[in-house]
Protein backbone atom coordinates (compact mmCIF):
# COMPACT_ATOMS: atom_id res chain seq x y z
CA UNK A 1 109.56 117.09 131.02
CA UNK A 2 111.28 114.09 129.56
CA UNK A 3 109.75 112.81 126.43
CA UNK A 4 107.59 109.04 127.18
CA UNK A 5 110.03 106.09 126.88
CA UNK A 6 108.64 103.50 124.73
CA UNK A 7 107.26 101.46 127.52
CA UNK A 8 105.24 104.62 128.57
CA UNK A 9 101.39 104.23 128.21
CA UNK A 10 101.29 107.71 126.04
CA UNK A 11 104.41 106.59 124.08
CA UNK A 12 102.54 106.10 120.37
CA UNK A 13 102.52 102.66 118.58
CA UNK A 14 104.53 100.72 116.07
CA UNK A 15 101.92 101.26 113.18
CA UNK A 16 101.47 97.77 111.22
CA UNK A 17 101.87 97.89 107.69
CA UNK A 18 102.82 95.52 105.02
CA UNK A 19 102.85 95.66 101.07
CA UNK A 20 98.96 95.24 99.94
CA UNK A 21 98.34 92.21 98.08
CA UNK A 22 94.80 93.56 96.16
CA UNK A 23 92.08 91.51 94.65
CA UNK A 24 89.45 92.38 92.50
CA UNK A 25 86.03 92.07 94.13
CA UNK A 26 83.79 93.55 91.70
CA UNK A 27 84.46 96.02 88.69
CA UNK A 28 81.82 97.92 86.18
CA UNK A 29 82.56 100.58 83.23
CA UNK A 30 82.30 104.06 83.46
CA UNK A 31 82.89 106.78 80.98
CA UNK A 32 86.13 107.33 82.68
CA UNK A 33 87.37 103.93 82.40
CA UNK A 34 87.00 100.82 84.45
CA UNK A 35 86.37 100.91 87.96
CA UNK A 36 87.74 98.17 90.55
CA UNK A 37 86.09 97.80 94.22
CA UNK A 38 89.58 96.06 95.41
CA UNK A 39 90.39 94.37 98.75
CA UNK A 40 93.52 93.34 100.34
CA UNK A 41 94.11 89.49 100.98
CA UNK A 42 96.17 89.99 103.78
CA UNK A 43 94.58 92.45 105.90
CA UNK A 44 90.91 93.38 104.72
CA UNK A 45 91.48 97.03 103.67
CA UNK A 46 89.36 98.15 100.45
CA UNK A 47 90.27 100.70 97.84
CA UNK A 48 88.42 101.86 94.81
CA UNK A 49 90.34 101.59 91.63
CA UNK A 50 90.44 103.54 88.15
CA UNK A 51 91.89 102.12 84.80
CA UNK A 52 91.46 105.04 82.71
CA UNK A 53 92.21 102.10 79.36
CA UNK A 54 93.41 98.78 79.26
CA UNK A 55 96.99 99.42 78.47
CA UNK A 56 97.77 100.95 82.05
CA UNK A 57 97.24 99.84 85.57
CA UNK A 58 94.27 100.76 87.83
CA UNK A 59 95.05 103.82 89.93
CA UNK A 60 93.98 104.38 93.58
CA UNK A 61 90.72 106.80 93.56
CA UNK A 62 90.53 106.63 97.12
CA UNK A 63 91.69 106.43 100.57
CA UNK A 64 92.21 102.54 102.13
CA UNK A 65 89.53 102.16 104.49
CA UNK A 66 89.91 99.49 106.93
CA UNK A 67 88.27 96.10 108.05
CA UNK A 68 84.72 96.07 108.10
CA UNK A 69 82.86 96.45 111.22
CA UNK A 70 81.07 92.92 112.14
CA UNK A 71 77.25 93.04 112.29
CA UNK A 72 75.67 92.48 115.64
């Protein structure tokens, strides 16, 4: 069997990334630093964020999820 050309329904597809652009939506302190609830301006994927102190940069404490499912 002949592996699907790219036209092929099963063939999979081009995955659609680009370089996240995050924003700040909310933040709070913990004991292990400052935690950012982040969102990316150009597609709507959220992170949660830890600066451990203010000298270094937040750090990704979790997996992007995606956009948001609509209500209704």
């Amino acid at each position: 069997m002949s592996p699907p050309s790219p036209a092929s329904p099963t063939a999979p597809l081009p995955s659609r990334t680009h370089e996240h652009g995050w924003t700040t939506e909310s933040a709070h302190r913990t004991s292990d630093g400052l935690v950012r609830y982040v969102r990316c301006d150009g597609c709507g994927a959220r992170r949660v964020d830890l600066q451990a102190t203010a000298s270094r940069p937040p750090v990704a404490e979790s997996a992007e999820i995606g956009q948001p499912i609509s209500p209704g």
